[in-house]
N, C-alpha and C. Protein backbone atom coordinates (compact mmCIF):
# COMPACT_ATOMS: atom_id res chain seq x y z
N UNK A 1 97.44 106.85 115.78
CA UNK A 1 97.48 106.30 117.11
C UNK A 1 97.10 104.82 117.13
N UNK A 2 96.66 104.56 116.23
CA UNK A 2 96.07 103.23 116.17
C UNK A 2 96.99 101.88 115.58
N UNK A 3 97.82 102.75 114.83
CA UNK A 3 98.69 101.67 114.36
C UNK A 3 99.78 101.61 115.39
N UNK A 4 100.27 102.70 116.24
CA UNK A 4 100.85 102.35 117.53
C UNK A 4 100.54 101.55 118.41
N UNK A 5 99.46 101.85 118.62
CA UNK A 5 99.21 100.44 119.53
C UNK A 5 98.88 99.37 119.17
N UNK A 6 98.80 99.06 117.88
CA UNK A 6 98.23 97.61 117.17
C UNK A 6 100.12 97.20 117.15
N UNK A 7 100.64 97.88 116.95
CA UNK A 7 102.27 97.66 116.89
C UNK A 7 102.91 97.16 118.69
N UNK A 8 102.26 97.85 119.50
CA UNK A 8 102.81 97.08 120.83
C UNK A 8 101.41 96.21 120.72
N UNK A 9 100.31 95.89 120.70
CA UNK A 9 99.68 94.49 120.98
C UNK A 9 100.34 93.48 120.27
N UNK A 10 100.66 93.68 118.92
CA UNK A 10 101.44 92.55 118.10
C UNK A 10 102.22 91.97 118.91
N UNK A 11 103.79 93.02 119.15
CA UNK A 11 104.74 93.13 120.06
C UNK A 11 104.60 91.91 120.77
N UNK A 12 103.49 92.52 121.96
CA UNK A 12 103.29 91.66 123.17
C UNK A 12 103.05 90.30 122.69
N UNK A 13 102.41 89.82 121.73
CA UNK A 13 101.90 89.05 121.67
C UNK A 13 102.63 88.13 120.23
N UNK A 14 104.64 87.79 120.41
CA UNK A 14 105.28 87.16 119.62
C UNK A 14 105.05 88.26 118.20
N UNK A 15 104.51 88.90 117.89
CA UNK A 15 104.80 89.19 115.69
C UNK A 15 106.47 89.97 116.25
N UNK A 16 107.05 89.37 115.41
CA UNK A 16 108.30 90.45 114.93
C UNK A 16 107.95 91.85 114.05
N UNK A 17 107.93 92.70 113.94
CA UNK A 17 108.08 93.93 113.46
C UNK A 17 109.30 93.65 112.64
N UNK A 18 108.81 93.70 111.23
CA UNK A 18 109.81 93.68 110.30
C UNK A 18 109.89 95.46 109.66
N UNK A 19 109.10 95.72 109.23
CA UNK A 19 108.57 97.46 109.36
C UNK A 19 107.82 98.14 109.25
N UNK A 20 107.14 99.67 109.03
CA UNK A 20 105.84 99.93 109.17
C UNK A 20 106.07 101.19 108.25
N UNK A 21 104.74 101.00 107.96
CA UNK A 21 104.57 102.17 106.88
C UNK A 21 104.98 101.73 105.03
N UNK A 22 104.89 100.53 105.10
CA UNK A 22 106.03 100.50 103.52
C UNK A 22 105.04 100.80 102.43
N UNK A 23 105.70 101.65 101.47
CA UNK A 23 105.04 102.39 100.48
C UNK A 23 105.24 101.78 98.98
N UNK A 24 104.72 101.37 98.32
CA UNK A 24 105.67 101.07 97.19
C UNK A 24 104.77 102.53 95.58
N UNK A 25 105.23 103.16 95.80
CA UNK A 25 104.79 104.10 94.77
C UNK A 25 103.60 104.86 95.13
N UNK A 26 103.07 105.26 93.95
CA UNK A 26 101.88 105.55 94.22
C UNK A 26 100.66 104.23 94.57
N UNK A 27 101.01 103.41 94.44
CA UNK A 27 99.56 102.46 94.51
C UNK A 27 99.50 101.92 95.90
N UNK A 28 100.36 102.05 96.99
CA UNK A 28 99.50 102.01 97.92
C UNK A 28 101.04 101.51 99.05
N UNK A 29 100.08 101.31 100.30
CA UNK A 29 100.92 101.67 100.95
C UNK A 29 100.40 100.30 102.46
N UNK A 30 101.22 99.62 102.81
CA UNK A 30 100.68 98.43 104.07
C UNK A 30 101.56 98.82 105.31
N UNK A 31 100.91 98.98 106.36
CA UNK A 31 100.67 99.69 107.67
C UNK A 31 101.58 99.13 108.69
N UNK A 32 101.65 97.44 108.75
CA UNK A 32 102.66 96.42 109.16
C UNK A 32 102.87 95.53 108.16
N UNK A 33 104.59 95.33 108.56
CA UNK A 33 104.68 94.07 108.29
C UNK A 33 105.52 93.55 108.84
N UNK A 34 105.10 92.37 109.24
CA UNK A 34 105.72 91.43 110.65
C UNK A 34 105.66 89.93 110.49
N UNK A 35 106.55 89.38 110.79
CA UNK A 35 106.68 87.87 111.03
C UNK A 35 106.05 87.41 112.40
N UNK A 36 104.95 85.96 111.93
CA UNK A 36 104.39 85.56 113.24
C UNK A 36 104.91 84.03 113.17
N UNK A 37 106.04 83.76 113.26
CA UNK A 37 105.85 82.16 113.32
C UNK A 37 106.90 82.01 111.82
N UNK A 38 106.42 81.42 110.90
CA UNK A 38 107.05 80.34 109.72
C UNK A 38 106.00 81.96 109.43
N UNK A 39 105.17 82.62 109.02
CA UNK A 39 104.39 83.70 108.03
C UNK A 39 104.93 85.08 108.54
N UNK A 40 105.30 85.52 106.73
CA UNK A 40 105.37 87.14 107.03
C UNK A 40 103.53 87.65 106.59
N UNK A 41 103.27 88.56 107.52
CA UNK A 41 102.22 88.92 107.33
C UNK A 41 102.29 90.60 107.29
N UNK A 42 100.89 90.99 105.73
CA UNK A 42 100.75 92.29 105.59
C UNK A 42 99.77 92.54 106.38
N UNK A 43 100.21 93.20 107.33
CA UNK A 43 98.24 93.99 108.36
C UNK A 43 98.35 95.67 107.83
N UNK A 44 96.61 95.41 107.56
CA UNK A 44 96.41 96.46 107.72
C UNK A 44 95.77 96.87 109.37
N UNK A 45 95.72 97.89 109.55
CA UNK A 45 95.04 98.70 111.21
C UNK A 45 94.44 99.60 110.72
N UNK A 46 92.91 99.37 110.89
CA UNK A 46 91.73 99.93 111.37
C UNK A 46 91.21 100.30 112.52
N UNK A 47 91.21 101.48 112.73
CA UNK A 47 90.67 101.81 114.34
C UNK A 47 89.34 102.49 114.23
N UNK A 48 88.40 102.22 115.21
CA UNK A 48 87.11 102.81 115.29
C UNK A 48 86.51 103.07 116.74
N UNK A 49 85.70 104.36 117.16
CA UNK A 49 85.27 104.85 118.28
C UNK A 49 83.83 104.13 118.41
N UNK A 50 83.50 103.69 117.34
CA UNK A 50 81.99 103.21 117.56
C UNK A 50 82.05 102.27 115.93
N UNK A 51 80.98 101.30 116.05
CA UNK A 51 80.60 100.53 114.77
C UNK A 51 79.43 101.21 114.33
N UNK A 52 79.07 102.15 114.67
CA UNK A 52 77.93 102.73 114.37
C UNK A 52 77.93 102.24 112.68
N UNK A 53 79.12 102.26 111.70
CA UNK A 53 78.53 102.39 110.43
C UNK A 53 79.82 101.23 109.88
N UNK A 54 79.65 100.20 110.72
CA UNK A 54 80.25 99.35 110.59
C UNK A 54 81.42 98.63 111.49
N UNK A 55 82.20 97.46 111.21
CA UNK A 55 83.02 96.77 111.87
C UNK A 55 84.58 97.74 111.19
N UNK A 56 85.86 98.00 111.72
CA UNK A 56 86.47 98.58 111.47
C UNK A 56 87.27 97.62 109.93
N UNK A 57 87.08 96.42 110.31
CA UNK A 57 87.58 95.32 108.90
C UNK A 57 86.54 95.47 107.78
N UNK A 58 85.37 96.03 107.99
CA UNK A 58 84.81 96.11 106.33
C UNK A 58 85.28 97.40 105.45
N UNK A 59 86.25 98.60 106.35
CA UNK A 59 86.59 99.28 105.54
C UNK A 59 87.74 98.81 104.78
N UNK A 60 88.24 97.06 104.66
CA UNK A 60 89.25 96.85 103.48
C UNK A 60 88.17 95.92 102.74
N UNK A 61 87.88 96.82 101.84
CA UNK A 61 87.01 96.56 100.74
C UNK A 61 88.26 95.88 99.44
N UNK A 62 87.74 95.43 98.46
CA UNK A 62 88.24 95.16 97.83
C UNK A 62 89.15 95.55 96.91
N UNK A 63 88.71 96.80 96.05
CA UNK A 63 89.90 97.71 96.01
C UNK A 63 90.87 97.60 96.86
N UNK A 64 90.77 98.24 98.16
CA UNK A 64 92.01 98.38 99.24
C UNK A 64 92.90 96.88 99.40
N UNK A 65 92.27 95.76 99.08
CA UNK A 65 92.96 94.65 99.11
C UNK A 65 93.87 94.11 98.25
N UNK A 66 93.28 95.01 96.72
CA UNK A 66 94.16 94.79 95.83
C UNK A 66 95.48 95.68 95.78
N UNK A 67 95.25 96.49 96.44
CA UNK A 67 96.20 97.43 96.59
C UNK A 67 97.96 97.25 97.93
N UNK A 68 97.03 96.68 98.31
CA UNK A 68 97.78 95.98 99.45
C UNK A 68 98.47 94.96 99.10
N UNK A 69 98.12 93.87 98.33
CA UNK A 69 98.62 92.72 97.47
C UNK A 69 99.60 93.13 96.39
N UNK A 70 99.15 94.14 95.79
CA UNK A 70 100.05 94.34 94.76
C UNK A 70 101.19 95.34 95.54
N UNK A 71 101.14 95.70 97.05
CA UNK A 71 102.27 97.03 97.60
C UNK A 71 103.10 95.55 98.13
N UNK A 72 102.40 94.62 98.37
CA UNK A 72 102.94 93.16 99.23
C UNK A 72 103.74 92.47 98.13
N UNK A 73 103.50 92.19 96.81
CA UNK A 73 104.59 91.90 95.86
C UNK A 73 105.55 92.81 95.40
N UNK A 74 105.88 94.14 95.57
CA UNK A 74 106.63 95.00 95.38
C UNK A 74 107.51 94.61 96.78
N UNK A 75 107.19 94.48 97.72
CA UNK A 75 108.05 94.27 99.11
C UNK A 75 108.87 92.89 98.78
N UNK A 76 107.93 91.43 98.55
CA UNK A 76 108.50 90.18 98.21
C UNK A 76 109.51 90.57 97.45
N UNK A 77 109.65 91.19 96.36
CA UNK A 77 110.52 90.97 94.55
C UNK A 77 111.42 91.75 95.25
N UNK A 78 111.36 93.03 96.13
CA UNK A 78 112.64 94.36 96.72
C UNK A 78 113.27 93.29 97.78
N UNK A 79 113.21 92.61 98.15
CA UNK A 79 113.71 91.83 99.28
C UNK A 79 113.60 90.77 99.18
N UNK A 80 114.03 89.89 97.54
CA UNK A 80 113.96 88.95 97.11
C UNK A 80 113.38 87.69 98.58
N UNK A 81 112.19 87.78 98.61
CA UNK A 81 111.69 86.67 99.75
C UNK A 81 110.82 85.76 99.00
N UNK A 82 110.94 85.15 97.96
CA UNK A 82 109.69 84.36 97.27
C UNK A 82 109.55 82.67 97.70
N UNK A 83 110.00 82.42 98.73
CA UNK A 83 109.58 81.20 99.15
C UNK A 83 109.07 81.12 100.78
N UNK A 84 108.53 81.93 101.20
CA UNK A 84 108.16 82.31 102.20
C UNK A 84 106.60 82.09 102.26
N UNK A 85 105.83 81.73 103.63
CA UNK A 85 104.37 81.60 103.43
C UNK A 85 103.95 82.79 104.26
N UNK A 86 102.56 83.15 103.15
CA UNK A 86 102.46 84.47 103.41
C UNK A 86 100.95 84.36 103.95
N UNK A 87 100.44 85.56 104.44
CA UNK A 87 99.24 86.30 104.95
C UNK A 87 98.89 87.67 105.15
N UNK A 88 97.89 87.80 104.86
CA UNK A 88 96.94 89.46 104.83
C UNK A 88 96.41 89.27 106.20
N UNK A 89 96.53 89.84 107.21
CA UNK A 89 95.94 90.36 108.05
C UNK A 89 94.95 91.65 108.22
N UNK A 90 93.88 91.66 109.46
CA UNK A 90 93.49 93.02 109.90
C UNK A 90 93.64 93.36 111.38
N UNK A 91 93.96 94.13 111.76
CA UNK A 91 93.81 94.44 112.96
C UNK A 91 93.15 95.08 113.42
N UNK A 92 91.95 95.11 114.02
CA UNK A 92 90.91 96.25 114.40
C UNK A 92 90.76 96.52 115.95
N UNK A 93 91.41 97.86 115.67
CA UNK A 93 91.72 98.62 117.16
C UNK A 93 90.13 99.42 117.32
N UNK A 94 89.76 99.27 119.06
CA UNK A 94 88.26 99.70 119.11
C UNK A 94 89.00 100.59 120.28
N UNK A 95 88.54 102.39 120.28
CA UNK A 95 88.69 103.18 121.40
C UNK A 95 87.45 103.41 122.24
N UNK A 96 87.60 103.80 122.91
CA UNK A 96 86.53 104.04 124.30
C UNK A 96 87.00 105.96 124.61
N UNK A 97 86.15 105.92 125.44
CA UNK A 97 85.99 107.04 126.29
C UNK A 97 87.46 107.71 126.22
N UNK A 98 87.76 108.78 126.20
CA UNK A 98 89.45 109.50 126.31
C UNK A 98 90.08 109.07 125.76
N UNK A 99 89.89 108.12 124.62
CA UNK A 99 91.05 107.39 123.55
C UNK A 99 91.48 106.34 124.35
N UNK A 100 90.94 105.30 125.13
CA UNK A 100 91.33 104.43 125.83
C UNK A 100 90.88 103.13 124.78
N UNK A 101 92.29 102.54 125.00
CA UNK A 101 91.68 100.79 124.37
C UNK A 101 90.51 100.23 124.82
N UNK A 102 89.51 99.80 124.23
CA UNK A 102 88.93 99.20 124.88
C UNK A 102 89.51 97.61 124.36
N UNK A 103 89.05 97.12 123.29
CA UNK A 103 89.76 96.31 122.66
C UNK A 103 90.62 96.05 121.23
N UNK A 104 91.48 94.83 120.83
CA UNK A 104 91.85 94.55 120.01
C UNK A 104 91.13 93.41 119.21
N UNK A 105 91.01 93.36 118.01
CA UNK A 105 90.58 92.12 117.36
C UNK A 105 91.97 91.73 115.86
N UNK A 106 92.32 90.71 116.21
CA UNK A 106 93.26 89.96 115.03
C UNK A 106 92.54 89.29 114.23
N UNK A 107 92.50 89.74 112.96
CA UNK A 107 91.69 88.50 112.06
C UNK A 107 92.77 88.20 111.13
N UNK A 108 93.43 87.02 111.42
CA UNK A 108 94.15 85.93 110.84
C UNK A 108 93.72 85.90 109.16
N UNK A 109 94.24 85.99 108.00
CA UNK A 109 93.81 85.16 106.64
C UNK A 109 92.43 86.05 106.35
N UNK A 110 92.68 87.70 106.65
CA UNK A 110 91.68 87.98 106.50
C UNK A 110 90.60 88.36 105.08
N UNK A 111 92.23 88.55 103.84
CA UNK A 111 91.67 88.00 102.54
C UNK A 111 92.87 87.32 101.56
């Protein structure tokens, strides 16, 4: 549910939706990927009901980043795009009460 609606806030807010879900094997798998401007960007979406045990962006730990980078050059080389300027995004979707948005946070260049 979370990457749905991180997919219409993008929306609203200019990213092109290039596509979602892209897998490249077993090593991993990036959630969006969308053009904002002159940058294609990989987001991941994190959603959380509470920070109780953290901000929803510290669960892309480093592992998960490498994994994402290396699913993000499998996408570049399949769709020959290598002169393009790129970015890692996060998107951290926060719910409220009945699964209601409360807010969105975009962190731009997030590694």
């Amino acid at each position: 549910m979370g990457e749905i609606k991180a997919i219409e806030y993008l929306t609203k807010n200019n990213y092109e939706i290039i596509c979602t879900n892209y897998r490249f094997s077993r090593s991993g798998e990036i959630d969006i990927i969308a053009r904002d401007g002159e940058y294609i960007c990989f987001i991941e979406v994190k959603a959380r009901s509470s920070t109780k045990f953290g901000y929803p962006s510290e669960a892309v730990n480093f592992y998960k980043q490498k994994k994402i980078t290396l699913t993000a050059k499998s996408y570049l080389h399949k769709n020959k795009l290598y002169n393009n300027k790129l970015r890692f995004d996060v998107v951290e979707v926060y719910f409220g009460r009945n699964n209601n948005i409360e807010r969105f946070n975009v962190i731009k260049n997030a590694f």
